[in-house]
PDB file of N, CA and C in Angstrom:
ATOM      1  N   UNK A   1    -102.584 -44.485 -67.757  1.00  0.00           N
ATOM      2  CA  UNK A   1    -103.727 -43.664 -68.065  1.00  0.00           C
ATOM      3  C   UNK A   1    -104.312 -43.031 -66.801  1.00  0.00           C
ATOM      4  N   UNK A   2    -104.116 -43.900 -65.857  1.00  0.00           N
ATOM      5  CA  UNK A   2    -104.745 -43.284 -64.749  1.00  0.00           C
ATOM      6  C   UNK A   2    -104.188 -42.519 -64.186  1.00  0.00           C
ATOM      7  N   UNK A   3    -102.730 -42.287 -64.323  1.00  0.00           N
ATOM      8  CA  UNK A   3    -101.748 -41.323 -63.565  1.00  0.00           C
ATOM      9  C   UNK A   3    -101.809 -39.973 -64.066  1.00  0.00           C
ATOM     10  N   UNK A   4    -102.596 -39.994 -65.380  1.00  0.00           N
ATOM     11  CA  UNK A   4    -102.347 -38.795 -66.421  1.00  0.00           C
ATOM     12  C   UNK A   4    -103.847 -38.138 -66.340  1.00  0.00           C
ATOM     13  N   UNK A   5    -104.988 -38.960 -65.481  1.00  0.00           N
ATOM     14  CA  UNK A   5    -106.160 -38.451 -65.098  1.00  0.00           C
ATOM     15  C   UNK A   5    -105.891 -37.839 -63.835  1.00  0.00           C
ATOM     16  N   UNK A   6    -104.863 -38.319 -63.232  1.00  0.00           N
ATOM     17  CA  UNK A   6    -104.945 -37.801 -61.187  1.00  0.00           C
ATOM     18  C   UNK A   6    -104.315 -36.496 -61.910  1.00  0.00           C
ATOM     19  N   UNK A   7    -103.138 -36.575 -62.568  1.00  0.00           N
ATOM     20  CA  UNK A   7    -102.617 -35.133 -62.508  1.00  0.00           C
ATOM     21  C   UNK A   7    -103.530 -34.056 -63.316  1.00  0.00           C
ATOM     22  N   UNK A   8    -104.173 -34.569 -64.157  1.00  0.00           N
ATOM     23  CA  UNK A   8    -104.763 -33.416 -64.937  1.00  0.00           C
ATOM     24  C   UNK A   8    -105.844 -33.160 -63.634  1.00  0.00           C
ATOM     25  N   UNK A   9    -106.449 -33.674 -62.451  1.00  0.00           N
ATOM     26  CA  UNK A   9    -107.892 -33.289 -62.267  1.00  0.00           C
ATOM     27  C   UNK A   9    -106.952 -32.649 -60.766  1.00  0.00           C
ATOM     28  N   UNK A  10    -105.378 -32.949 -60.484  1.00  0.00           N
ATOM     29  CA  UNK A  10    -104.732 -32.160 -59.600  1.00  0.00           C
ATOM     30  C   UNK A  10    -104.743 -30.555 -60.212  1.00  0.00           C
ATOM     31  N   UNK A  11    -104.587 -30.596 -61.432  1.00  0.00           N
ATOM     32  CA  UNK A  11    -103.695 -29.325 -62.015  1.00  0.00           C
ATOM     33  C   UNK A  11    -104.958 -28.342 -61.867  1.00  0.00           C
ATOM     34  N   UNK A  12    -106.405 -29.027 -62.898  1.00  0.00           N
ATOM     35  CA  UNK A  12    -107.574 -28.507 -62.775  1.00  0.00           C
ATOM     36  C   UNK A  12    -107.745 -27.574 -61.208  1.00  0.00           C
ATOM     37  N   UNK A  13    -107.953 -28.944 -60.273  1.00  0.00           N
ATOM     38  CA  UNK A  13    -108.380 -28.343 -58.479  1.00  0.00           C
ATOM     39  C   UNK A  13    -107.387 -26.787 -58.083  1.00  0.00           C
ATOM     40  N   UNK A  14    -105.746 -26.939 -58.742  1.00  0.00           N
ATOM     41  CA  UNK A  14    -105.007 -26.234 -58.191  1.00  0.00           C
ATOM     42  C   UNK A  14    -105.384 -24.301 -59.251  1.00  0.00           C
ATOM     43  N   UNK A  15    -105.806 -24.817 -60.291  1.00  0.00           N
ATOM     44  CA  UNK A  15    -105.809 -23.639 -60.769  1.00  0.00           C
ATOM     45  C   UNK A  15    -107.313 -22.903 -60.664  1.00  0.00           C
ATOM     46  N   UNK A  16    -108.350 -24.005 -60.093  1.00  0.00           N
ATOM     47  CA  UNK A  16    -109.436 -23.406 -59.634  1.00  0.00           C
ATOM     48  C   UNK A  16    -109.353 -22.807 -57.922  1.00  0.00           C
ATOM     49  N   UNK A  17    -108.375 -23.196 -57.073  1.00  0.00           N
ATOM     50  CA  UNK A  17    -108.110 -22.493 -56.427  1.00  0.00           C
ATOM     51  C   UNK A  17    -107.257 -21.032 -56.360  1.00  0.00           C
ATOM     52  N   UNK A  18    -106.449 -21.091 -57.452  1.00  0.00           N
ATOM     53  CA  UNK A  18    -105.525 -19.806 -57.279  1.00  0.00           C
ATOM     54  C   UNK A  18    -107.138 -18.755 -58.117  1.00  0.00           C
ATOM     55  N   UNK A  19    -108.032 -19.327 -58.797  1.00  0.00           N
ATOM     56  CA  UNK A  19    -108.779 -18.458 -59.650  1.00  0.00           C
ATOM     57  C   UNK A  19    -109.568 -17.741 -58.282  1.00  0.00           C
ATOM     58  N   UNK A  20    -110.087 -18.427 -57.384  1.00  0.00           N
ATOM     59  CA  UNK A  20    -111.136 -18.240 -56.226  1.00  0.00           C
ATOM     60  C   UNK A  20    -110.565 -17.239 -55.096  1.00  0.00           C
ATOM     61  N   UNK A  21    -108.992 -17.294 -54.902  1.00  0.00           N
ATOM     62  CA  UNK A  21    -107.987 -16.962 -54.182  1.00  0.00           C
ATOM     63  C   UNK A  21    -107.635 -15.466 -54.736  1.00  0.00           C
ATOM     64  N   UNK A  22    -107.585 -15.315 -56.222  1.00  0.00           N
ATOM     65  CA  UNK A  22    -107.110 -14.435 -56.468  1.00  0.00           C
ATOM     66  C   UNK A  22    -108.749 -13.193 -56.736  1.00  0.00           C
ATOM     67  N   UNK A  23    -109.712 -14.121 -56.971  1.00  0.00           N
ATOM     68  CA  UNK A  23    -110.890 -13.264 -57.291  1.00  0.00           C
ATOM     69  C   UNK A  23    -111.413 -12.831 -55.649  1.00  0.00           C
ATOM     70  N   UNK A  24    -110.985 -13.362 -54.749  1.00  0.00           N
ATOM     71  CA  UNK A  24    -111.551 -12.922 -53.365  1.00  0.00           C
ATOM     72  C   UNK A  24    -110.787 -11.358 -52.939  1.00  0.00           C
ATOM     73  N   UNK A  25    -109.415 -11.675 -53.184  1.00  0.00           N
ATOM     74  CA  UNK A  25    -108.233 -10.760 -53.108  1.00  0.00           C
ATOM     75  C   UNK A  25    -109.114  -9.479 -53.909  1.00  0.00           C
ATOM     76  N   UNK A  26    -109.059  -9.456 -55.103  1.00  0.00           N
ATOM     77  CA  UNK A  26    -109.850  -8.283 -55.534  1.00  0.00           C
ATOM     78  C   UNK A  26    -110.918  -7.615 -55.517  1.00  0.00           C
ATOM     79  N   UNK A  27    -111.586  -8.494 -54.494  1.00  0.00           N
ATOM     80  CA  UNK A  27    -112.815  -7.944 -53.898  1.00  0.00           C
ATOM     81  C   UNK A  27    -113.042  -7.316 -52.806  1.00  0.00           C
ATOM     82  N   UNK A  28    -111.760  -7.832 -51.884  1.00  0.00           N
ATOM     83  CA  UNK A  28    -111.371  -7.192 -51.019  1.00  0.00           C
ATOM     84  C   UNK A  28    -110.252  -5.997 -50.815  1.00  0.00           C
ATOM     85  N   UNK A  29    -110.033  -5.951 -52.302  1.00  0.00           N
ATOM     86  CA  UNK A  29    -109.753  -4.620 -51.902  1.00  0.00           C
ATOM     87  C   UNK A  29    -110.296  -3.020 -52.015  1.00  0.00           C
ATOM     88  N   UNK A  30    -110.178  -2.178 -51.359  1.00  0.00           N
ATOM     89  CA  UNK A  30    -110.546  -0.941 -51.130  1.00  0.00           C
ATOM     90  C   UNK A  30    -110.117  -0.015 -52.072  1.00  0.00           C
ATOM     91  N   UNK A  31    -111.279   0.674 -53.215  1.00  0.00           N
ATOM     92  CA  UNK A  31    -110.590   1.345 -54.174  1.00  0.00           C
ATOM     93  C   UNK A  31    -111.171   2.837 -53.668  1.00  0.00           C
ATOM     94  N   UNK A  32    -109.957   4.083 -53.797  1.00  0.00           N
ATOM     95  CA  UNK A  32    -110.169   4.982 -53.694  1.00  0.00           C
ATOM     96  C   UNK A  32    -110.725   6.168 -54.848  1.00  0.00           C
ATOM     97  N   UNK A  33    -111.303   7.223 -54.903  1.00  0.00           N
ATOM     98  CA  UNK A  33    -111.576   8.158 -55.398  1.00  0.00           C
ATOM     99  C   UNK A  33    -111.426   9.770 -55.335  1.00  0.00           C
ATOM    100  N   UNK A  34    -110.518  10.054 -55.897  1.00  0.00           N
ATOM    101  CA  UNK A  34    -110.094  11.326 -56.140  1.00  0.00           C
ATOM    102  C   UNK A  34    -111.321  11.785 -55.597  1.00  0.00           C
ATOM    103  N   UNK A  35    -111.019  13.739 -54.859  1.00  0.00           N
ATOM    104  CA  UNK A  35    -112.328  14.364 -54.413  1.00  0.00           C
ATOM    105  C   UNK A  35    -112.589  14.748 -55.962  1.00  0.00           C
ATOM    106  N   UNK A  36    -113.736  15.523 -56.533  1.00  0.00           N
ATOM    107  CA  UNK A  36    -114.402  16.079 -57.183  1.00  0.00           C
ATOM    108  C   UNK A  36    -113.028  17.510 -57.639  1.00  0.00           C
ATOM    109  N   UNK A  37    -112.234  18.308 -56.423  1.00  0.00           N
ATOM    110  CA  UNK A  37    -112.079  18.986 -56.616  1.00  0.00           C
ATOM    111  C   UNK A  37    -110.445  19.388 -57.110  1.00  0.00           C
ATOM    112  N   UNK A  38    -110.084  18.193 -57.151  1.00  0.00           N
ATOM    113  CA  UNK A  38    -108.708  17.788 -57.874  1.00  0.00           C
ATOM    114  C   UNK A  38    -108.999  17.508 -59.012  1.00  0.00           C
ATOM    115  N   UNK A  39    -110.176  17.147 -59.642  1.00  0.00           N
ATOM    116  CA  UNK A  39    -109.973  16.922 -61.149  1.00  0.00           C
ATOM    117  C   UNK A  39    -110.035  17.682 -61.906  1.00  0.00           C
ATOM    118  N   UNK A  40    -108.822  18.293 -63.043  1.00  0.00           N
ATOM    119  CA  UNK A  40    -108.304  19.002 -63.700  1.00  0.00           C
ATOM    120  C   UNK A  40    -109.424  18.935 -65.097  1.00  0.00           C
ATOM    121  N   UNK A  41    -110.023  17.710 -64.992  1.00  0.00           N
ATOM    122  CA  UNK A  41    -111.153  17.736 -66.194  1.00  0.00           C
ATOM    123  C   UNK A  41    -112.402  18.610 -65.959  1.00  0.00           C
ATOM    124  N   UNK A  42    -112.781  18.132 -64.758  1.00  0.00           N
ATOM    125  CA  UNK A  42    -114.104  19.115 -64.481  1.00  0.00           C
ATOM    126  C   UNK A  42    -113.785  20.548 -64.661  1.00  0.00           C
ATOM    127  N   UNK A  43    -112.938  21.263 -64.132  1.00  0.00           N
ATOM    128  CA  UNK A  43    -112.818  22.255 -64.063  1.00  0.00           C
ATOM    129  C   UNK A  43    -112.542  23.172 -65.288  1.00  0.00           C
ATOM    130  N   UNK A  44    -112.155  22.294 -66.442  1.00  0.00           N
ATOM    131  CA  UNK A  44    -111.747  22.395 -67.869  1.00  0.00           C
ATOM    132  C   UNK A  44    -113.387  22.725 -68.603  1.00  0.00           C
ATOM    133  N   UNK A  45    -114.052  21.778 -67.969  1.00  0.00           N
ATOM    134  CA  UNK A  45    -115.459  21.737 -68.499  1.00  0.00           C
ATOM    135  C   UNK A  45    -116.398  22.849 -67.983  1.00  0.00           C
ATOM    136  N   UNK A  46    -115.987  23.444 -66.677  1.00  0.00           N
ATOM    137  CA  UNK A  46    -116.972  24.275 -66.126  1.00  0.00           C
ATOM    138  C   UNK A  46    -116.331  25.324 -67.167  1.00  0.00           C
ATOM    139  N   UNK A  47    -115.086  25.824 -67.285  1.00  0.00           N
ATOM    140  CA  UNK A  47    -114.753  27.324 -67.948  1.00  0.00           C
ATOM    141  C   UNK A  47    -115.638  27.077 -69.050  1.00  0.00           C
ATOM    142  N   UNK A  48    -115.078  26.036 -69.742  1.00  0.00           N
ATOM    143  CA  UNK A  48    -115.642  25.821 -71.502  1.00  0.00           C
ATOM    144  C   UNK A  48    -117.504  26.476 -71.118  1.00  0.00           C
ATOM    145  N   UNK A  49    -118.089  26.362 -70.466  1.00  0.00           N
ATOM    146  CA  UNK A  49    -119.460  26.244 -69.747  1.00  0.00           C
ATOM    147  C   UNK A  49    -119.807  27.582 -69.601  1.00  0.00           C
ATOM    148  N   UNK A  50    -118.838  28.175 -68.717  1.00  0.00           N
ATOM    149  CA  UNK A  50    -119.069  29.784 -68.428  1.00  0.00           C
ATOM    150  C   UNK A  50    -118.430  30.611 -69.556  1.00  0.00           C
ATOM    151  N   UNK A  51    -117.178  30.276 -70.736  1.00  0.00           N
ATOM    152  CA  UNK A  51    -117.139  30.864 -71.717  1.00  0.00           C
ATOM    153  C   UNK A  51    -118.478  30.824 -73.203  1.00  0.00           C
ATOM    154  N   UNK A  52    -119.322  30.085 -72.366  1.00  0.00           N
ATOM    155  CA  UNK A  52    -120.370  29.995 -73.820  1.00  0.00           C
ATOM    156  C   UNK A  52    -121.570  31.048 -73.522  1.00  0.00           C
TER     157      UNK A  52
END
C-alpha cells in the first residue's frame, strides 16, 4: 500500500512540474503582430466604407 502511495504522489510532483515548466515556456514567449497595413481585412472594410 505504501509503494502505491510513493508512486502516485511521485507521478502527481512529476506532472505538476511539466504543468509549471510548460506554463512558464508560454509566457515567455514573444508573440508577434502583423502591421495594420498587411491586413487584407481592414482594407476590405475601408472600400465597403467609402462605397456607402
Amino acid at each position: 500500500m505504501y509503494t502505491v502511495m510513493v508512486v502516485s504522489i511521485i507521478i502527481v510532483i512529476i506532472v505538476l512540474l511539466l504543468a509549471v515548466i510548460t506554463t512558464s515556456k508560454a509566457y515567455s514567449y514573444k508573440h508577434t503582430v502583423d502591421p495594420i497595413d498587411d491586413n487584407p481585412y481592414i482594407s476590405q472594410e475601408e472600400d465597403e466604407k467609402n462605397k456607402s
